[in-house]
Protein backbone atom coordinates (compact mmCIF):
# COMPACT_ATOMS: atom_id res chain seq x y z
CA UNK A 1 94.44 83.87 143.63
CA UNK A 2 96.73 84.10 141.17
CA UNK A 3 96.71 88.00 140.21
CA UNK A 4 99.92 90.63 140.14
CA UNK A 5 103.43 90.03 138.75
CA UNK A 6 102.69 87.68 135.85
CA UNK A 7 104.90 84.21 135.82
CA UNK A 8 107.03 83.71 132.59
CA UNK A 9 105.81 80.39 131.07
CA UNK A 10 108.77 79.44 128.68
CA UNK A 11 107.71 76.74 126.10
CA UNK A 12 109.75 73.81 127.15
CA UNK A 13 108.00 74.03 130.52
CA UNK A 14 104.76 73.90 128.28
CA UNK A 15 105.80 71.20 126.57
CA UNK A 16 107.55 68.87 129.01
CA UNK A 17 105.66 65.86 129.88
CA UNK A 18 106.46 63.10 131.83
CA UNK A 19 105.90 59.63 131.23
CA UNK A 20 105.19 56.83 134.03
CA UNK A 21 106.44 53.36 133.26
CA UNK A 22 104.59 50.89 135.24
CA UNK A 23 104.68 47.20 135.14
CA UNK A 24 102.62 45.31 132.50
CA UNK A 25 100.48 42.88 134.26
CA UNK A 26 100.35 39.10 133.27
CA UNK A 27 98.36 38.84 130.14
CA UNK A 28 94.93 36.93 130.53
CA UNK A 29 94.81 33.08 130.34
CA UNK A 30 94.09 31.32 127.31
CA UNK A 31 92.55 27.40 127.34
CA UNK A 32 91.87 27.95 123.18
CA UNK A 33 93.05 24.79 121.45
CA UNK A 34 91.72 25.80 118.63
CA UNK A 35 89.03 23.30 118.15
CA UNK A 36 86.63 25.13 120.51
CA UNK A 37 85.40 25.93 123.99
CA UNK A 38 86.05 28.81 126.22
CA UNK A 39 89.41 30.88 124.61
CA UNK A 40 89.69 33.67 127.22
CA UNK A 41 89.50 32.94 131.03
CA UNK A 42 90.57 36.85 131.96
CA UNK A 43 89.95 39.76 130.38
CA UNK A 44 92.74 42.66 130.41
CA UNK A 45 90.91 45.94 130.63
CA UNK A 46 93.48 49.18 130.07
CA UNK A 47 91.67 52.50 130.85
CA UNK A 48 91.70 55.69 132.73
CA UNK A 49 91.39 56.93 136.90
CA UNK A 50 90.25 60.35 137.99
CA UNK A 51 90.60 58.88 141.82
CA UNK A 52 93.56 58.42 143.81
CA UNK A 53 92.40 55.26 144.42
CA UNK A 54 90.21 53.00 141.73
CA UNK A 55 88.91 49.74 142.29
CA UNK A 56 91.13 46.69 143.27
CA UNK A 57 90.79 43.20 141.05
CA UNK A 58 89.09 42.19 144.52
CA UNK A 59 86.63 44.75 144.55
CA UNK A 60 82.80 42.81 145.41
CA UNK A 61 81.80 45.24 142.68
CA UNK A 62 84.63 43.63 140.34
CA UNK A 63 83.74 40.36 141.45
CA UNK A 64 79.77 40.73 141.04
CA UNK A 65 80.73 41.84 137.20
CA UNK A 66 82.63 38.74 136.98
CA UNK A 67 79.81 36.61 137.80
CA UNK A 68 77.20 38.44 135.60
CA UNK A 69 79.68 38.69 132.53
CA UNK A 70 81.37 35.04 133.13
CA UNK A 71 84.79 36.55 132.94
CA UNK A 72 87.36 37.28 135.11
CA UNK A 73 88.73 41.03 134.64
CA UNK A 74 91.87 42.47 135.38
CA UNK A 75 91.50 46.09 135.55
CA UNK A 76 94.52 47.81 134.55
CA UNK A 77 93.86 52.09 136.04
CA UNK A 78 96.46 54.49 134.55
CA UNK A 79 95.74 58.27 135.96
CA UNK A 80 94.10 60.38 133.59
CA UNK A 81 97.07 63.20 133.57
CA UNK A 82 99.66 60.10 132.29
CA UNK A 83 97.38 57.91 130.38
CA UNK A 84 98.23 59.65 126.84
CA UNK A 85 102.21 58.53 128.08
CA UNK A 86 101.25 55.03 129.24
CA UNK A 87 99.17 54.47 125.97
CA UNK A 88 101.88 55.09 123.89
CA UNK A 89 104.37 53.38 125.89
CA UNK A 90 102.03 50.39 125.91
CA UNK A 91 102.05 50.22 121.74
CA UNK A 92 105.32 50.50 121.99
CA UNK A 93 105.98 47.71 123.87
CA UNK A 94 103.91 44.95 122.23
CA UNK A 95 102.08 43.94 125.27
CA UNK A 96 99.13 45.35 125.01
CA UNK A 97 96.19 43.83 126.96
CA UNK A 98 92.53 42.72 125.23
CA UNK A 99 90.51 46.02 125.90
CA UNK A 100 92.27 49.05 125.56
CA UNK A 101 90.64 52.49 125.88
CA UNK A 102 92.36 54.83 122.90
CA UNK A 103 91.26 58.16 120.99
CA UNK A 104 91.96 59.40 117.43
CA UNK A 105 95.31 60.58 118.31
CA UNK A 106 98.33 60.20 115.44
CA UNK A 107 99.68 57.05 117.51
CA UNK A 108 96.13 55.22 118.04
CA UNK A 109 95.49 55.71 114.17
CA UNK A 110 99.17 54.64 113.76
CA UNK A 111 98.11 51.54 115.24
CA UNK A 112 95.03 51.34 113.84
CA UNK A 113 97.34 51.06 110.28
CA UNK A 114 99.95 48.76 111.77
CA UNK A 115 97.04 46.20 112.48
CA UNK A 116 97.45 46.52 116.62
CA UNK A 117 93.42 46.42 117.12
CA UNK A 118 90.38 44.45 115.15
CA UNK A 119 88.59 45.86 112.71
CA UNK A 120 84.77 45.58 114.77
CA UNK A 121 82.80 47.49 111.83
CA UNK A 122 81.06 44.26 110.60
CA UNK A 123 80.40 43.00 114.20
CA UNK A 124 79.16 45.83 116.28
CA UNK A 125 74.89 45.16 114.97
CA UNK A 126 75.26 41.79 115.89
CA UNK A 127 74.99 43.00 119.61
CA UNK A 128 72.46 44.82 121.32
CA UNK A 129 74.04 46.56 123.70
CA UNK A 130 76.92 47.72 121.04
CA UNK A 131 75.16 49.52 118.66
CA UNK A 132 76.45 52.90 118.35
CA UNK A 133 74.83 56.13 116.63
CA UNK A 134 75.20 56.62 113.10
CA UNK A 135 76.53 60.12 113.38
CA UNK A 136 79.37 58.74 116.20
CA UNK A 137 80.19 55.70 113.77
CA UNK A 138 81.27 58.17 111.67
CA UNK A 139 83.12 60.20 113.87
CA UNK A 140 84.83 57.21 115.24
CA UNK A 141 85.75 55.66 111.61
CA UNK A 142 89.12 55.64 110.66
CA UNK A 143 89.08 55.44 106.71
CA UNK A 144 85.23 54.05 106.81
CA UNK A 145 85.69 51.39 108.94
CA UNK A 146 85.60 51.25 113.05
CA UNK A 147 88.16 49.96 115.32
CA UNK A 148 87.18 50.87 118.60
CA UNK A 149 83.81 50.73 120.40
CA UNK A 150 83.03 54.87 121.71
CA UNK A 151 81.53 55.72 125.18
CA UNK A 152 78.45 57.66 124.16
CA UNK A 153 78.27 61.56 125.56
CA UNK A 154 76.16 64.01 124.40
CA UNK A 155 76.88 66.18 121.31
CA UNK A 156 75.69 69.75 123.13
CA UNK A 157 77.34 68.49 125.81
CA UNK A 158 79.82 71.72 126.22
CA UNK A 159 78.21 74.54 128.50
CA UNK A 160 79.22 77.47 131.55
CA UNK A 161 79.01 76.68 134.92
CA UNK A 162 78.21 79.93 136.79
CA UNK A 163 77.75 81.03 140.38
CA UNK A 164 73.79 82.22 140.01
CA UNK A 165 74.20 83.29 143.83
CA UNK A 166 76.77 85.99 142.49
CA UNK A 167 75.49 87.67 139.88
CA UNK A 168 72.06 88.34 141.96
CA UNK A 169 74.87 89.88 144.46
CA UNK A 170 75.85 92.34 142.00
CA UNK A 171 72.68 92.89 139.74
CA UNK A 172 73.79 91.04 136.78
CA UNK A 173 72.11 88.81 134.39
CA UNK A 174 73.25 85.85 132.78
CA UNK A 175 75.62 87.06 130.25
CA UNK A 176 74.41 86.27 126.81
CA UNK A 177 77.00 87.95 124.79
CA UNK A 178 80.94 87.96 124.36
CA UNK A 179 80.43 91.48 125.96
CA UNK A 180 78.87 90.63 128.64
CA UNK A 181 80.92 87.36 129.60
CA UNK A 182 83.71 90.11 129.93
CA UNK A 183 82.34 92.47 131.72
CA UNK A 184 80.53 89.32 134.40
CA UNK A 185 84.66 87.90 134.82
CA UNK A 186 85.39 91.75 135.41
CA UNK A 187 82.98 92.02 138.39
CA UNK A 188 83.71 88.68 139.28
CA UNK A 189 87.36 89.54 139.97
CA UNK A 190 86.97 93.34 141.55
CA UNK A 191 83.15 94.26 142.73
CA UNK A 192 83.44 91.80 146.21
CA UNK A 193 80.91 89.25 144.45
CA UNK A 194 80.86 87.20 147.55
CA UNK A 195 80.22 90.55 149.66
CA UNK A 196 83.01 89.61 152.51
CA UNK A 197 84.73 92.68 151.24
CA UNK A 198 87.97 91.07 150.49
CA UNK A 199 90.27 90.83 147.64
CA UNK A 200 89.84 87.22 147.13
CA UNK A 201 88.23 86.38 144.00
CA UNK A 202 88.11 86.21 140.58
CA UNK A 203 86.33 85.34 136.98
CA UNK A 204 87.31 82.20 135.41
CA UNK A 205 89.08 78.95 136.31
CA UNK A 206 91.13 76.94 133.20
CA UNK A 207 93.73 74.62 133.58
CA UNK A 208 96.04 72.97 131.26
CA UNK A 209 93.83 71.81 129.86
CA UNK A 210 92.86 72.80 126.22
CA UNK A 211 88.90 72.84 126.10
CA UNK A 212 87.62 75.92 127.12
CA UNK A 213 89.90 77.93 124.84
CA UNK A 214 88.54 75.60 121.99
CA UNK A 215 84.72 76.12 123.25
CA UNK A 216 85.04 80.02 123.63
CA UNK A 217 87.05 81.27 120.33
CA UNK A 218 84.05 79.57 118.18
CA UNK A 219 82.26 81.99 119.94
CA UNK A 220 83.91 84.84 118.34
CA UNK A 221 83.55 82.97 114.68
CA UNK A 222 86.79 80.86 114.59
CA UNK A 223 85.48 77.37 112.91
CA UNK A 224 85.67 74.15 114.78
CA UNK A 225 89.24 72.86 114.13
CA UNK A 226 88.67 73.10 110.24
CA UNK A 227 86.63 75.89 108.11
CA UNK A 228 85.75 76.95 104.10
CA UNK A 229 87.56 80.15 103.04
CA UNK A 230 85.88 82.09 100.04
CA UNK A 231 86.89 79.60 97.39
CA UNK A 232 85.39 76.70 99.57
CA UNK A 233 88.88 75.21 100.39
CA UNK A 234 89.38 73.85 103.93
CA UNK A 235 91.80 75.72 106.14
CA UNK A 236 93.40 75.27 109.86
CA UNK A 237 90.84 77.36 112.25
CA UNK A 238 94.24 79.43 113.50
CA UNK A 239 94.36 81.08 110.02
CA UNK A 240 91.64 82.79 110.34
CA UNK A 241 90.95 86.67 111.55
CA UNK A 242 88.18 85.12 114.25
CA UNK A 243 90.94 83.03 115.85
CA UNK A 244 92.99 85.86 116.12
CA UNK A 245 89.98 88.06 117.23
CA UNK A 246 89.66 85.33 120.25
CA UNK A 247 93.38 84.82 121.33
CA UNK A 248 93.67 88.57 121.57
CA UNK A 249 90.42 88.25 123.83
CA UNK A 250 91.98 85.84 125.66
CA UNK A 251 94.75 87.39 126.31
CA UNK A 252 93.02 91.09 127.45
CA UNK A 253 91.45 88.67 130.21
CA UNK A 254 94.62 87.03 131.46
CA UNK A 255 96.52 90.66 131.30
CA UNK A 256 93.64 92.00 133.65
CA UNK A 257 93.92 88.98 135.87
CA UNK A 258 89.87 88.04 135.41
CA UNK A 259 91.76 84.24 134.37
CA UNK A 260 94.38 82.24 137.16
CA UNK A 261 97.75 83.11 136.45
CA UNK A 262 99.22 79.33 136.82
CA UNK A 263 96.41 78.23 133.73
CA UNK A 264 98.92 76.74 131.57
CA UNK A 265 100.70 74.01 134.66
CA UNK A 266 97.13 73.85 136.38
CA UNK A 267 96.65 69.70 136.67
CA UNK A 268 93.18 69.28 135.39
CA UNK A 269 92.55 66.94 138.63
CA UNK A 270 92.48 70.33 140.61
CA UNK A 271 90.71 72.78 138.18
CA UNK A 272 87.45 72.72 139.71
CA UNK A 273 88.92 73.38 143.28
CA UNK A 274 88.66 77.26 143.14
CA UNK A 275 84.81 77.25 142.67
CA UNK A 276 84.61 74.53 145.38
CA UNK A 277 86.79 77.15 147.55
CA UNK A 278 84.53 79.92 146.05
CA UNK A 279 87.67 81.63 144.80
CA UNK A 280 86.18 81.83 141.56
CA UNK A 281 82.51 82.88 140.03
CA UNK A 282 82.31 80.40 136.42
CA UNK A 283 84.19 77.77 134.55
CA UNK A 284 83.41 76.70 130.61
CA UNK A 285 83.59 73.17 130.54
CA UNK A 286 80.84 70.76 130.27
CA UNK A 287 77.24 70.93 131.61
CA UNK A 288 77.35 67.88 134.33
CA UNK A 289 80.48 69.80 135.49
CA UNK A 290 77.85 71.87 137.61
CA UNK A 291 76.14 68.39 139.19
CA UNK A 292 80.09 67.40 140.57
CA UNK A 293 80.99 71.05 141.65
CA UNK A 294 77.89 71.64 143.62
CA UNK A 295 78.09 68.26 145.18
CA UNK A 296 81.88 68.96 146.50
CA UNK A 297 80.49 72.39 147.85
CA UNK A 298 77.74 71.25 149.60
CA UNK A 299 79.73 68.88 151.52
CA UNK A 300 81.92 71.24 152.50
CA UNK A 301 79.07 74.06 153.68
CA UNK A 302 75.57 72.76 152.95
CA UNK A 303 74.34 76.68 152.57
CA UNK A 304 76.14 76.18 149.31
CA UNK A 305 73.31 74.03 147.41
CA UNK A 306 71.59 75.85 144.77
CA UNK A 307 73.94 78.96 143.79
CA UNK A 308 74.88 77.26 140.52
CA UNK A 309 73.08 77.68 137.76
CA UNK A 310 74.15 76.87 133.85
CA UNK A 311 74.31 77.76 130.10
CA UNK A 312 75.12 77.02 126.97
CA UNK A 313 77.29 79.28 125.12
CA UNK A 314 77.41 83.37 124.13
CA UNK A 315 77.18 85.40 120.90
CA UNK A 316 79.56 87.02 119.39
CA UNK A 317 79.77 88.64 115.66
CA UNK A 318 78.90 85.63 114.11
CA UNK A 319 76.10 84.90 116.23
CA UNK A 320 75.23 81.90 118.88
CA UNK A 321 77.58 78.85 118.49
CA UNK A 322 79.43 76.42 120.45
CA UNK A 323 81.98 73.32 119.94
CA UNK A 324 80.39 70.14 120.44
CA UNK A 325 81.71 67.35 121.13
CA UNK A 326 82.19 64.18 118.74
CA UNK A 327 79.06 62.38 120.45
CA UNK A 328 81.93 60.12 122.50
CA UNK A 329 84.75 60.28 124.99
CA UNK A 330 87.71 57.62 123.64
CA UNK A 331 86.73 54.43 122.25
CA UNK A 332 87.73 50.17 123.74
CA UNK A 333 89.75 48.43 120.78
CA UNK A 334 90.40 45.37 121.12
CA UNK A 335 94.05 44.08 120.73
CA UNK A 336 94.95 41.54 118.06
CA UNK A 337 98.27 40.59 119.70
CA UNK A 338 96.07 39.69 122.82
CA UNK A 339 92.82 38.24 121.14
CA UNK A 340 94.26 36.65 118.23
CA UNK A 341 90.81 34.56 116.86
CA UNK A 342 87.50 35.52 115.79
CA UNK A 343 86.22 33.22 118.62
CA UNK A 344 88.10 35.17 120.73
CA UNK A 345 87.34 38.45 119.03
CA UNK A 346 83.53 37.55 119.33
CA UNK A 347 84.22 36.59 123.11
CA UNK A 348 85.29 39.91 124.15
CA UNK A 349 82.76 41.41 122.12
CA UNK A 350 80.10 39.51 123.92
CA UNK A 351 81.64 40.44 127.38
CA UNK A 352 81.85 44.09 126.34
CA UNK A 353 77.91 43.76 125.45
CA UNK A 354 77.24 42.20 129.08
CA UNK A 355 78.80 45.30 130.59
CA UNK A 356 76.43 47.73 128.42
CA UNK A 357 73.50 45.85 130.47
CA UNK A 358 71.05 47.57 132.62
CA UNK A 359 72.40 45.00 135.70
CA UNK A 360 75.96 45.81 134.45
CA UNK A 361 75.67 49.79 134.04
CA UNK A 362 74.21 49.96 137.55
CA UNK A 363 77.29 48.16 139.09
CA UNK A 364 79.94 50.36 137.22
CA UNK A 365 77.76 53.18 138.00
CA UNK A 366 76.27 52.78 141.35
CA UNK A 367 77.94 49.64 143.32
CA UNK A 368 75.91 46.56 145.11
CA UNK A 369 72.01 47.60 145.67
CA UNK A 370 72.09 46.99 149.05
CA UNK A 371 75.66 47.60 150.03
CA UNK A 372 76.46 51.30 148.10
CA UNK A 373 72.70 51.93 147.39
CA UNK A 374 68.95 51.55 147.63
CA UNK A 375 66.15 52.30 145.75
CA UNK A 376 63.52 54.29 147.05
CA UNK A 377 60.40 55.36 144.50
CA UNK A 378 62.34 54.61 141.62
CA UNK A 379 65.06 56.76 142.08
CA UNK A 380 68.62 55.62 143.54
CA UNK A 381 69.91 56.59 147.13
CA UNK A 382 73.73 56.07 148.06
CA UNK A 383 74.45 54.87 151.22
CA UNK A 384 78.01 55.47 150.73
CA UNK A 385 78.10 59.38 150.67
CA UNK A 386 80.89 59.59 153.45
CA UNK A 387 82.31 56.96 152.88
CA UNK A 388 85.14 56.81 151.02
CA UNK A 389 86.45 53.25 151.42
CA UNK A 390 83.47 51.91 149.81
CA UNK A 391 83.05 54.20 147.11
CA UNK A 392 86.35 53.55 146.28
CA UNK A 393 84.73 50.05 145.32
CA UNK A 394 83.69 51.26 142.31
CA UNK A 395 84.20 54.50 141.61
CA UNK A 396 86.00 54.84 138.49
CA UNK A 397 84.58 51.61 137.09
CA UNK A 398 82.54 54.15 135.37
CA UNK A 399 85.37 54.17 132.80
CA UNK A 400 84.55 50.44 131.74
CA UNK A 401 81.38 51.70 130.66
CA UNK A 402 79.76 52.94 127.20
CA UNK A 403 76.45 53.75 127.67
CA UNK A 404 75.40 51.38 125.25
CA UNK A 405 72.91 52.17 123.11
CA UNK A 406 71.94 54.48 125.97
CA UNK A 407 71.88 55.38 129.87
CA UNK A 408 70.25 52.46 131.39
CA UNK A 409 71.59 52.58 135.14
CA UNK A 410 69.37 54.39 138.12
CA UNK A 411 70.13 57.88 138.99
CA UNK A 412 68.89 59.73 142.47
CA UNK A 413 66.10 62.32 142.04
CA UNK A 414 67.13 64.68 139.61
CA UNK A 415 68.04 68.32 141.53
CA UNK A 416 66.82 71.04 139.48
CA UNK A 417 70.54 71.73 138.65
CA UNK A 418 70.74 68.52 136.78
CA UNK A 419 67.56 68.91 135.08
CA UNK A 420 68.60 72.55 133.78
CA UNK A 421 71.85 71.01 132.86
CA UNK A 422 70.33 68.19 130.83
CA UNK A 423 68.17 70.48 128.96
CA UNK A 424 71.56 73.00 128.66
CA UNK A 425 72.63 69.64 125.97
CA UNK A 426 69.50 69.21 124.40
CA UNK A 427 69.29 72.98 123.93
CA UNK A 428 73.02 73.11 122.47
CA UNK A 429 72.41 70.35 119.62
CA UNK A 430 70.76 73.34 117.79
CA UNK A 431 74.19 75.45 117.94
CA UNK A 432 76.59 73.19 117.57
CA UNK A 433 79.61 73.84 115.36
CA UNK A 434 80.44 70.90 113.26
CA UNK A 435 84.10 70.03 112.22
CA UNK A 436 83.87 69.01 108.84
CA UNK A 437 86.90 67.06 108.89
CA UNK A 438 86.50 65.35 111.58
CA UNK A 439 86.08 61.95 109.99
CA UNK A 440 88.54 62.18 107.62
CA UNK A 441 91.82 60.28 108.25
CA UNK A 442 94.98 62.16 107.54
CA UNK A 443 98.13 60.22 107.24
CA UNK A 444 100.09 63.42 107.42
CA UNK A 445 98.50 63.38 111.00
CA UNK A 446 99.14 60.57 111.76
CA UNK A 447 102.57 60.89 111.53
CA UNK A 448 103.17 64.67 112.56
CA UNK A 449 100.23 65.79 114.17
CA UNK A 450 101.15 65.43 117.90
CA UNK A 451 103.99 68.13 116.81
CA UNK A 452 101.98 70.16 114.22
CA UNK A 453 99.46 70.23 117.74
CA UNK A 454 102.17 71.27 119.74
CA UNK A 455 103.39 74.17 117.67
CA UNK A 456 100.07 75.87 117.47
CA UNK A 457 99.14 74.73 121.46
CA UNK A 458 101.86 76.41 122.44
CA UNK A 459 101.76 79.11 120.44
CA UNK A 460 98.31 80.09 121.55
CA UNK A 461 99.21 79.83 125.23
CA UNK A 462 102.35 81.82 124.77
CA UNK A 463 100.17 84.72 123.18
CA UNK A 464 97.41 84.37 125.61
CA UNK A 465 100.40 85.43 128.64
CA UNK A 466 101.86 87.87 126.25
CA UNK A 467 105.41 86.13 125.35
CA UNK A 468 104.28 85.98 121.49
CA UNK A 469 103.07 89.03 119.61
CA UNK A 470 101.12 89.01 115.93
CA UNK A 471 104.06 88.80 114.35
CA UNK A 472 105.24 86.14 116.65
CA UNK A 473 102.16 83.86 116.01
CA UNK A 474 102.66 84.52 112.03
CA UNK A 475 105.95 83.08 112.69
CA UNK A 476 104.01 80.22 114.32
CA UNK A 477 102.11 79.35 111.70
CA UNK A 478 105.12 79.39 109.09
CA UNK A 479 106.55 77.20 111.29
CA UNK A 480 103.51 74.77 111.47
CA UNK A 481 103.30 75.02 107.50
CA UNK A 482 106.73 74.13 107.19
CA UNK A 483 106.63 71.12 109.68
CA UNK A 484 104.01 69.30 107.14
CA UNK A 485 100.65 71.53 107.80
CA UNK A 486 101.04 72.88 104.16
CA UNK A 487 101.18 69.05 102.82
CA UNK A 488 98.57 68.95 105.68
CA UNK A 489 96.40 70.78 104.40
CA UNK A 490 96.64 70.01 100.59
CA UNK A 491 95.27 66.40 101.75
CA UNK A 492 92.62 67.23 103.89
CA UNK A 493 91.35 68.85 101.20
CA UNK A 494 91.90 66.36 98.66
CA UNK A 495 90.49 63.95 101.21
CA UNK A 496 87.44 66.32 101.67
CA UNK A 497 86.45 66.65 97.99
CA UNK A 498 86.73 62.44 97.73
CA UNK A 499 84.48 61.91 100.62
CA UNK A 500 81.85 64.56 99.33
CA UNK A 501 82.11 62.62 95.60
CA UNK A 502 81.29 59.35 97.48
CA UNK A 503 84.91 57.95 95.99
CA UNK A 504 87.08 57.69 99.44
């Protein structure tokens, strides 16, 4: 609980980061002589951790990938909360290993330009486990071309997570207005909704995090990142009286404590903890959030399972709509300081398709049939649900994987949770909010954006806990225009209008 005095966020504590230098490990052998034969013997693989403890290079899950993909791999884990930090630092030194999981931020593109990673547009059809969505490819392109290979997620993929159990307790329906959301995080946080007549609970959990203020002020009408104003020129979704609508929203809910206090330092690693700890009755985030939180409940009181339920999105003014997402969470580019051939380039490649496999999805997903699970009528049962030594063999390999051209691993018998959640995506393709310059490559953004971000990120959280008025977030965006969002926006538009002409 998090309610009372209010703490004072000032913006350098919003903007502080740290950044973790750890050692670079030895780069992958080589036996390419250049006239042929095997060119890579290891494969560096750089990507993300959401456990304390991933996979070791002598994991038997590691070592069972090794022998289906003919490669040795030498995972590389960098904790989700530094690996923005550790990416950078990692172009900066030069040493960058084969694989390396990236996203369109201004340094990836930077190195995108600077020739760090192989251009894989003309490659990707050649393998059948690499062939990516039309709709992603362009979402993923940096100037029409691709440099990294996405992991697939659903587009409606955005959603509430909501404790069912608690709204029956109070006589409420599933809110399907912004009204009603407000008036559910309002009982939530003062009518008892877990009837042990304490003081104990409240409305919504966020964390640092950015999402779920992104997901909610569409809601009110504020466009996805970019909209048209009446002469059909593209502007910044913070210039617009919807955004403001939603900030002010946002900030009526923190002011009457229906929100955690600590939001804005809140480690995303621990977000979900209140509504394990039923401290708290819904979180916006995405749909298979509900699958994880339920599971972490149950183990800790099994009277728990089935008081979830979820949904899509609310109405506001401007009717039903919700952010997607870009169809993909971070692409793997492959270095070309590491893999310096085509032969190698097509290597790698060829190893990356292995992994998409059904037998190669089902170890990054599931472990050893037989050691971390069986099969039982077609559907997948762990044998490994308390046990947290083996499940760290492979937990977290799931961030190898792309889920390509689609899910092929086994899953246990769908709980009715996960089916409602599955159709909660499907559902939430028809409301989706397109960005509609998402695909277009700014080289003012490239250069600027991480502090263009920053002035509007923590502008926004700064009004949301009341240390910025309206006049304060005008100043805001002055400042942003002044920083290079004016030139900004003068070439997304001009980028825009060559795209739609077919000339860019």
């Amino acid at each position: 609980m998090f309610r009372g005095k209010k703490a004072k966020l000032g913006l350098s504590l919003l903007s502080a980061g740290v950044v973790l230098l750890v050692g670079c490990s030895e780069k992958g052998s080589s036996t390419n002589d250049g006239e042929g034969g095997a060119a890579i013997d290891t494969i560096d693989i750089m990507t993300m951790s959401y456990t304390p403890e991933p996979p070791q290079n002598d994991s038997p899950v590691i070592k069972e990938l090794e022998e289906l993909t003919g490669k040795k791999m030498n995972m590389l884990f960098v904790p989700s909360t530094t690996y923005g930090d550790r990416f950078n630092v990692t172009l900066a030194s030069g040493n960058l290993p084969h694989v390396m999981l990236g996203d369109k931020s201004p340094s990836y593109i930077s190195a995108v330009r600077d020739g760090a990673f192989w251009d894989l547009t003309d490659y990707l059809d050649e393998y059948e486990n690499l062939k990516v969505n039309d709709i992603v490819k362009e979402n993923v392109s940096i100037e029409g071309r691709i440099y990294g290979i996405p992991r697939a997620r659903p587009l409606g993929r955005n959603a509430v997570v909501i404790r069912k159990d608690w709204l029956e307790n109070l006589g409420l329906d599933t809110p399907e207005t912004v009204d009603d959301f407000y008036e559910v995080l309002k009982a939530f946080t003062y009518d008892d909704p877990d009837g042990n007549g304490e003081d104990d609970t409240y409305g919504m959990a966020i964390s640092e995090f950015e999402g779920p203020w992104d997901i909610m002020q569409t809601w009110f009408g504020a466009p996805n990142k970019w909209g048209f104003d009446e002469g059909g020129e593209l502007i910044p979704d913070f210039t617009t009286d919807e955004y403001r609508d939603a900030i002010k929203w946002f900030n009526q809910i923190y002011e009457e404590g229906l929100i955690n206090e600590d939001f804005a330092i809140m480690d995303p690693t621990q977000w979900t903890n209140p509504m394990v700890n039923e401290e708290v009755g819904l979180i916006v985030d995405v749909a298979d959030t509900a699958g994880r939180v339920n599971k972490a409940m149950t183990d800790r009181d099994p009277e728990l399972d089935d008081v979830l339920d979820v949904f899509g999105a609310v109405s506001g003014d401007h009717g039903l709509v919700t952010k997607p997402t870009t169809g993909y969470h971070s692409v793997f580019s492959v270095s070309k300081t590491s893999v310096k051939t085509e032969e190698e380039l097509k290597e790698v490649l060829q190893f990356l398709n292995d992994l998409n496999s059904e037998e190669a999805q089902n170890l990054t997903i599931n472990g050893i049939e037989g050691r971390h699970y069986e099969v039982e009528d077609g559907n997948l049962v762990s044998l490994v649900a308390d046990d947290e030594k083996m499940r760290n063999e492979f937990q977290d390999l799931n961030q190898i994987q792309m889920y390509l051209p689609e899910e092929k691993f086994l899953k246990p018998e769908e709980s009715e949770l996960t089916k409602r959640s599955n159709e909660v995506m499907v559902q939430n393709e028809e409301i989706v909010l397109p960005d509609p310059a998402y695909p277009l490559v700014s080289k003012i953004y490239a250069q600027r954006g991480q502090q263009l971000d920053n002035i509007i990120g923590d502008a926004r959280i700064q009004y949301i806990i009341g240390e910025l008025d309206d006049a304060g977030f005008d100043e805001a965006i002055q400042t942003w225009m002044n920083s290079g969002g004016e030139d900004y926006v003068k070439e997304i538009n001009e980028l825009y209008k060559e795209s739609q002409s077919g000339t860019n």
